[in-house]
PDB file of N, CA and C in Angstrom:
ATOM      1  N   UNK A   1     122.925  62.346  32.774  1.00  0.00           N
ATOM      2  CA  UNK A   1     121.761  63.115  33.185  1.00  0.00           C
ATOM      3  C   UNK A   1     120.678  62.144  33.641  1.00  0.00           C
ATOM      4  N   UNK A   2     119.861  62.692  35.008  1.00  0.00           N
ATOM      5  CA  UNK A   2     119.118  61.501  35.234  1.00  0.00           C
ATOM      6  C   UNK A   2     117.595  61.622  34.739  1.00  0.00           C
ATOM      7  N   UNK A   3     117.290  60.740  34.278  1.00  0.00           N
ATOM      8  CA  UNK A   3     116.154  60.679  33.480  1.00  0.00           C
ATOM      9  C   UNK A   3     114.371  61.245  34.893  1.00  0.00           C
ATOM     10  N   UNK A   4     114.156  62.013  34.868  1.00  0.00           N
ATOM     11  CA  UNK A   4     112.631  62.544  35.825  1.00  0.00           C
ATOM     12  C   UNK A   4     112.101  61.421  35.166  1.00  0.00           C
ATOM     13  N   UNK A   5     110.416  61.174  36.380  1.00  0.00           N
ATOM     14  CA  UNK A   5     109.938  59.978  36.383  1.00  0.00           C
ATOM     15  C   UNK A   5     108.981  60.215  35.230  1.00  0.00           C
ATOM     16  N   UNK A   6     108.849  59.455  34.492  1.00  0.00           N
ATOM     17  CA  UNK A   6     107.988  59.655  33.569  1.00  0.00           C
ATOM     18  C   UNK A   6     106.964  58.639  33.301  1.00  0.00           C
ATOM     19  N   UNK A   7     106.844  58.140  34.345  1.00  0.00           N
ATOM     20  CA  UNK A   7     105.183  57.462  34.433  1.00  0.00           C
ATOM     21  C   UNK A   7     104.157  57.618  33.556  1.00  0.00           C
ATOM     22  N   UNK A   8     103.353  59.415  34.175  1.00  0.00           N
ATOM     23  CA  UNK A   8     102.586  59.520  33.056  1.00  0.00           C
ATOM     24  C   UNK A   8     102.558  60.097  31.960  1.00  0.00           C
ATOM     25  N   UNK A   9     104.014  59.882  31.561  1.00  0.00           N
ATOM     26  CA  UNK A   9     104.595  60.154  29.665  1.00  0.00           C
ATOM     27  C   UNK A   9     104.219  58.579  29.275  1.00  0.00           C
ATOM     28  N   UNK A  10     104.547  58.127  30.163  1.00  0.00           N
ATOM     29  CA  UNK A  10     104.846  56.859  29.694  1.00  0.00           C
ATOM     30  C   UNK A  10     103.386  56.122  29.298  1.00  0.00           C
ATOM     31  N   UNK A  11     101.854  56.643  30.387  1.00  0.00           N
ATOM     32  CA  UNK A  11     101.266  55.961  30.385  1.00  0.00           C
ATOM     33  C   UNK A  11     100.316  56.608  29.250  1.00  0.00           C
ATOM     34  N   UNK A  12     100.198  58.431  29.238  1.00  0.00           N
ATOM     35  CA  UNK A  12      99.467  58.667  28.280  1.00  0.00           C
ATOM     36  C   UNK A  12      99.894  58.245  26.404  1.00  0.00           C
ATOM     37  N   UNK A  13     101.766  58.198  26.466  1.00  0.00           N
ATOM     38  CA  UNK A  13     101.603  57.563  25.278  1.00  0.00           C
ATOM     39  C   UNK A  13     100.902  56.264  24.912  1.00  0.00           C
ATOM     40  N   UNK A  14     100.833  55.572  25.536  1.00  0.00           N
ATOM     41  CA  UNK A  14     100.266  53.871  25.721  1.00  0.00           C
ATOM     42  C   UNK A  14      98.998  53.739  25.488  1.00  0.00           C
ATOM     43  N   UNK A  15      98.554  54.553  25.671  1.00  0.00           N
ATOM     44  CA  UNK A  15      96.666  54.928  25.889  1.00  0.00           C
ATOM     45  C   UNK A  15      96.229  55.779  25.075  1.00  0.00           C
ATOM     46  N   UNK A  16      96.634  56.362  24.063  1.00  0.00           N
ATOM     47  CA  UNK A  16      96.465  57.377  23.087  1.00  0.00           C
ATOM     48  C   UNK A  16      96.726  56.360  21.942  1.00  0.00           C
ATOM     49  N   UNK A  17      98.207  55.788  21.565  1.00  0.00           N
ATOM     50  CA  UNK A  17      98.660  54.612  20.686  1.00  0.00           C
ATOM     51  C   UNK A  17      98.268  53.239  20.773  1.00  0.00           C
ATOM     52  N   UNK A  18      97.710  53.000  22.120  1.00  0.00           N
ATOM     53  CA  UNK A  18      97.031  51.355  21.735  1.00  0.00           C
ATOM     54  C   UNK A  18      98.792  50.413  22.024  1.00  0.00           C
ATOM     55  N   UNK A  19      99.451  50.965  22.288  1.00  0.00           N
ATOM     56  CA  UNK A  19     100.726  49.994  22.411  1.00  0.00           C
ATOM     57  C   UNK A  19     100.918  49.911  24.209  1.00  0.00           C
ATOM     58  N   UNK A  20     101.476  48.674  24.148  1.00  0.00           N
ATOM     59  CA  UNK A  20     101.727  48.252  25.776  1.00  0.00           C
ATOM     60  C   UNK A  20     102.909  48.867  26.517  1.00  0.00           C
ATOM     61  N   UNK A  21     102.113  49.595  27.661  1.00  0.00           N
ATOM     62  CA  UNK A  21     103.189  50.858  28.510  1.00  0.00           C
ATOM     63  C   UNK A  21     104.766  50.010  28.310  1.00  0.00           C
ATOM     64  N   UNK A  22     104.879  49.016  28.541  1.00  0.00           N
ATOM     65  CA  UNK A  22     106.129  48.274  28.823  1.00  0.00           C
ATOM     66  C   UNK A  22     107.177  48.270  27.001  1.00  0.00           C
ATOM     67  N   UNK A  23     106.190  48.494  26.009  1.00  0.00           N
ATOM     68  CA  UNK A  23     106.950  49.099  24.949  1.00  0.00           C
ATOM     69  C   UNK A  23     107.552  50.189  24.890  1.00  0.00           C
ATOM     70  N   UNK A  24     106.384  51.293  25.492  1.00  0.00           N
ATOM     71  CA  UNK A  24     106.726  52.690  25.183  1.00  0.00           C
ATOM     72  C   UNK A  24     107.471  53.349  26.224  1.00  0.00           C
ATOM     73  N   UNK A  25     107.212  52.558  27.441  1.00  0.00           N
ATOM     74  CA  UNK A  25     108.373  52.391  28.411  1.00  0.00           C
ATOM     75  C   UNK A  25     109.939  52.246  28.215  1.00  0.00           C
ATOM     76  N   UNK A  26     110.478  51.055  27.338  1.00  0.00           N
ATOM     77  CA  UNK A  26     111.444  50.612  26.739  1.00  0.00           C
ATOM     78  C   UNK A  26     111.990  51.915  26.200  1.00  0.00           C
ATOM     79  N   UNK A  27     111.150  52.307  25.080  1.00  0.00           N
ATOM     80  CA  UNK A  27     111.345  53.478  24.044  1.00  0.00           C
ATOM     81  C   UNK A  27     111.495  54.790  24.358  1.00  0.00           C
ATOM     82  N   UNK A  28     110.664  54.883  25.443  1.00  0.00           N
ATOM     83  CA  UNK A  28     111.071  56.305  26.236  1.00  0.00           C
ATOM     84  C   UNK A  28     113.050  55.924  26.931  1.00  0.00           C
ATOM     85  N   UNK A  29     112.649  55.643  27.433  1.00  0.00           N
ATOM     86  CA  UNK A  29     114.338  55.043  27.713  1.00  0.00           C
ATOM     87  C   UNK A  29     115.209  55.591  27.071  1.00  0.00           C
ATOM     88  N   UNK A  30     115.037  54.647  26.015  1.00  0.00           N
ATOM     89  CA  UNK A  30     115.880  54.386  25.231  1.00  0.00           C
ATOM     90  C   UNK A  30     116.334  55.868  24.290  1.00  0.00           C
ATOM     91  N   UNK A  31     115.227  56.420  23.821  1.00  0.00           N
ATOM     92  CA  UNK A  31     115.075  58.246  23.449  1.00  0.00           C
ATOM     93  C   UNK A  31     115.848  58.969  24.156  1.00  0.00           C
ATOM     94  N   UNK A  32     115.278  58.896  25.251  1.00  0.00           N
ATOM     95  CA  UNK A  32     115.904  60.012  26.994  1.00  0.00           C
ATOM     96  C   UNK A  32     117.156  59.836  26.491  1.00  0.00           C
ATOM     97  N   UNK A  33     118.116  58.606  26.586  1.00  0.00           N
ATOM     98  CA  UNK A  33     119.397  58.624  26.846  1.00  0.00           C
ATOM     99  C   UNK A  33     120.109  58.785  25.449  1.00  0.00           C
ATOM    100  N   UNK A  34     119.521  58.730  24.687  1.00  0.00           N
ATOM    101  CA  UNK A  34     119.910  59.113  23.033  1.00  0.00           C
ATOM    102  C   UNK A  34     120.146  60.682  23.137  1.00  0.00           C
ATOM    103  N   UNK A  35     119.437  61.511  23.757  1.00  0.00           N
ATOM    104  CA  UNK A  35     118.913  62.860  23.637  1.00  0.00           C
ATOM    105  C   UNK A  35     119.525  63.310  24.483  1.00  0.00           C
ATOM    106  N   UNK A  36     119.706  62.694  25.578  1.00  0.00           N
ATOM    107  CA  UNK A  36     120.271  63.485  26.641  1.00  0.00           C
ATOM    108  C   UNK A  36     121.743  62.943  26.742  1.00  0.00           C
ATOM    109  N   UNK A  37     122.277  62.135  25.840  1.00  0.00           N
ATOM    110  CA  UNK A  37     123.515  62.117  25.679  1.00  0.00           C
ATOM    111  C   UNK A  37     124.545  63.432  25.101  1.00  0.00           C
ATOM    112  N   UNK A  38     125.240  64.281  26.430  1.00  0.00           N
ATOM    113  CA  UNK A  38     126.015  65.302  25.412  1.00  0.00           C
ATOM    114  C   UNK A  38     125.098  66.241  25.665  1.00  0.00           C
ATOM    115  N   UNK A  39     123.613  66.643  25.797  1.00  0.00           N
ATOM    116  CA  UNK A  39     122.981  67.726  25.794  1.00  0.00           C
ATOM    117  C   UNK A  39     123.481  68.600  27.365  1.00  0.00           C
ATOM    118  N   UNK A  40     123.589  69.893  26.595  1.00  0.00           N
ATOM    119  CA  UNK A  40     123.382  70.925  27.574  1.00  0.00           C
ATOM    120  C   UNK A  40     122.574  71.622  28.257  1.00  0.00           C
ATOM    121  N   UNK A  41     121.674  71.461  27.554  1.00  0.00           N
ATOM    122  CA  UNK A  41     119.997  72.146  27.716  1.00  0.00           C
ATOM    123  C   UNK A  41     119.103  70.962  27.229  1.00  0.00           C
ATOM    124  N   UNK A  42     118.581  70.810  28.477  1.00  0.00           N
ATOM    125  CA  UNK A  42     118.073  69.306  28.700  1.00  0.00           C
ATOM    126  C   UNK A  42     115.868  69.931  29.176  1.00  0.00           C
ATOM    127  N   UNK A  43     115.877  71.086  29.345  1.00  0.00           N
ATOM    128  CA  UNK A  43     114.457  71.353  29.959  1.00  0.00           C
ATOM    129  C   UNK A  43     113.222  70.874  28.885  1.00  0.00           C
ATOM    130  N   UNK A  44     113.639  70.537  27.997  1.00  0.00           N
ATOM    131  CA  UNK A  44     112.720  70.262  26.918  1.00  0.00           C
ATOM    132  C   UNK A  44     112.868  69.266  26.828  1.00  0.00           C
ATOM    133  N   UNK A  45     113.425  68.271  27.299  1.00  0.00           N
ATOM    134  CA  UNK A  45     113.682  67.221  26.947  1.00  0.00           C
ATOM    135  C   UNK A  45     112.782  65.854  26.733  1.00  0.00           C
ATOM    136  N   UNK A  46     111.823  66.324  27.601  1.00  0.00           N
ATOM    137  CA  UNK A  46     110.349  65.196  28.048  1.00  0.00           C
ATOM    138  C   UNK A  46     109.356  65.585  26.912  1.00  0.00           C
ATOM    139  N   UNK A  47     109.810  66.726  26.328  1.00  0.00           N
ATOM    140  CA  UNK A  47     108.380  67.077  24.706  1.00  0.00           C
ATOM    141  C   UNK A  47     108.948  66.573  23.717  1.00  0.00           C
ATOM    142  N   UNK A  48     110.517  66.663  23.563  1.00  0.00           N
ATOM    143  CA  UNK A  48     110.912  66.030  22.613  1.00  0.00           C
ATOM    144  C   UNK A  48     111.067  64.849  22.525  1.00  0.00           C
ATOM    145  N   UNK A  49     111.360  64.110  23.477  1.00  0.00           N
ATOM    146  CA  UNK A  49     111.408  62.665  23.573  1.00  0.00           C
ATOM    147  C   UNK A  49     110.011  62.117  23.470  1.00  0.00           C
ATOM    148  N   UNK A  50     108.713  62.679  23.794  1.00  0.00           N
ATOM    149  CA  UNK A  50     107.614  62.151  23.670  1.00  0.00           C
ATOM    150  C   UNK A  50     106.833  62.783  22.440  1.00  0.00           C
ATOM    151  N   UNK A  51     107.697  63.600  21.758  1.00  0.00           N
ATOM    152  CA  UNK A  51     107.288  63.831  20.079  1.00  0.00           C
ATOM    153  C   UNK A  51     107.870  62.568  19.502  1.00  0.00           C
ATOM    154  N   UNK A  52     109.192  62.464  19.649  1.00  0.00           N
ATOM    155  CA  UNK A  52     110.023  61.702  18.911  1.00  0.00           C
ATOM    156  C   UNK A  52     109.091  59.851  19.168  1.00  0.00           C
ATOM    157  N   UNK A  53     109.044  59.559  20.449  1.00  0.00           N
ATOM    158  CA  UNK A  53     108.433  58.245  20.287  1.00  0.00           C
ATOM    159  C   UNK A  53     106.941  58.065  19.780  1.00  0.00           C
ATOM    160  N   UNK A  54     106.214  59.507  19.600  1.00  0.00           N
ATOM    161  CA  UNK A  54     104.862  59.448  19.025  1.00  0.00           C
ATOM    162  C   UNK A  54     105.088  59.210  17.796  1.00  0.00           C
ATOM    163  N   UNK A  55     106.257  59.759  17.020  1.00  0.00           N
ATOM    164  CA  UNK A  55     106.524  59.589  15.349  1.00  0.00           C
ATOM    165  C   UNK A  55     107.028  58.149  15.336  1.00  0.00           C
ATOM    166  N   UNK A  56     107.789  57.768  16.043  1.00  0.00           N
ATOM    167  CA  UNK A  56     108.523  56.260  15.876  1.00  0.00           C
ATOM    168  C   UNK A  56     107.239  54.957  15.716  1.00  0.00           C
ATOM    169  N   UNK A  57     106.205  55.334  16.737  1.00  0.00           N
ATOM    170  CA  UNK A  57     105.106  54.160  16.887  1.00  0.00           C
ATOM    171  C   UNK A  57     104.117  54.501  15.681  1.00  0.00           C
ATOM    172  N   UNK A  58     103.994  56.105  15.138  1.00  0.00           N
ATOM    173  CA  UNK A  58     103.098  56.281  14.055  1.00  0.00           C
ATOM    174  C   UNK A  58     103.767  55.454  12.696  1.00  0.00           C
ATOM    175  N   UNK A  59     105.142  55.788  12.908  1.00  0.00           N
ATOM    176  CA  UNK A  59     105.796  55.242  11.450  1.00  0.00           C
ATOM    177  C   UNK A  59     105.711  53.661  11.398  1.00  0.00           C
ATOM    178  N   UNK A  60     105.684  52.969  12.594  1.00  0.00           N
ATOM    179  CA  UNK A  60     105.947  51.379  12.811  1.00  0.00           C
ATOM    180  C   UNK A  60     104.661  51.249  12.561  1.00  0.00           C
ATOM    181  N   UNK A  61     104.027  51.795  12.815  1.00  0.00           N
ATOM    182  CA  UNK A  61     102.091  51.340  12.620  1.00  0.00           C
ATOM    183  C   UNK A  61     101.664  51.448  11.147  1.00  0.00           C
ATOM    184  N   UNK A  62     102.670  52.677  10.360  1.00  0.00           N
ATOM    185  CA  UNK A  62     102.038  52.717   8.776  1.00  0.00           C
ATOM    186  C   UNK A  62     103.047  51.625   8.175  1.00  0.00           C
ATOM    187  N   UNK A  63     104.560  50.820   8.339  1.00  0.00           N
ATOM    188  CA  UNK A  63     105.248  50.177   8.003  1.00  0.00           C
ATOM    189  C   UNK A  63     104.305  48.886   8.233  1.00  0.00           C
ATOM    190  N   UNK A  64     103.485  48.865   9.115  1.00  0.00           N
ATOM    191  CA  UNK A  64     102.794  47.650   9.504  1.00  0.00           C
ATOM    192  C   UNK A  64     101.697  47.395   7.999  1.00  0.00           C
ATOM    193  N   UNK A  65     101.293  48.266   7.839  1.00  0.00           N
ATOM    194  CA  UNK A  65      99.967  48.402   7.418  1.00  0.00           C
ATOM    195  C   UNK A  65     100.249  47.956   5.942  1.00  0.00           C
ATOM    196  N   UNK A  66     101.676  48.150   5.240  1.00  0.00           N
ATOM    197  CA  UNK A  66     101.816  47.933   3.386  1.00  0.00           C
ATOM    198  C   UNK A  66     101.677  46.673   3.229  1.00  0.00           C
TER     199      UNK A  66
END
């Protein structure tokens, strides 16, 4: 499945989290093709993938913090 451009997924996560587009860039990626591996119903796919990397950078940020 081919991944739609996700620029500004890419850029409002970056700018909301304080992390560098070229991370959350990586991570979006990397999500998309996790998610959209095997899926049939793919239209949701850009909320869930940009829920899923908002929880991944919140959890790495409180792992940071102990």
């Amino acid at each position: 499945m081919a991944q739609p451009n996700v620029d500004d997924l890419v850029e409002s996560i970056a700018k909301d989290t304080g992390v560098p587009p070229e991370t959350v860039s990586q991570m979006v990626s990397q999500t998309w093709e996790a998610f959209s591996d095997g899926a049939h119903i793919t239209d949701y796919l850009a909320v869930l993938v940009t829920k899923r990397v908002r929880e991944d950078l919140r959890s790495q940020r409180r792992a940071g913090h102990r």
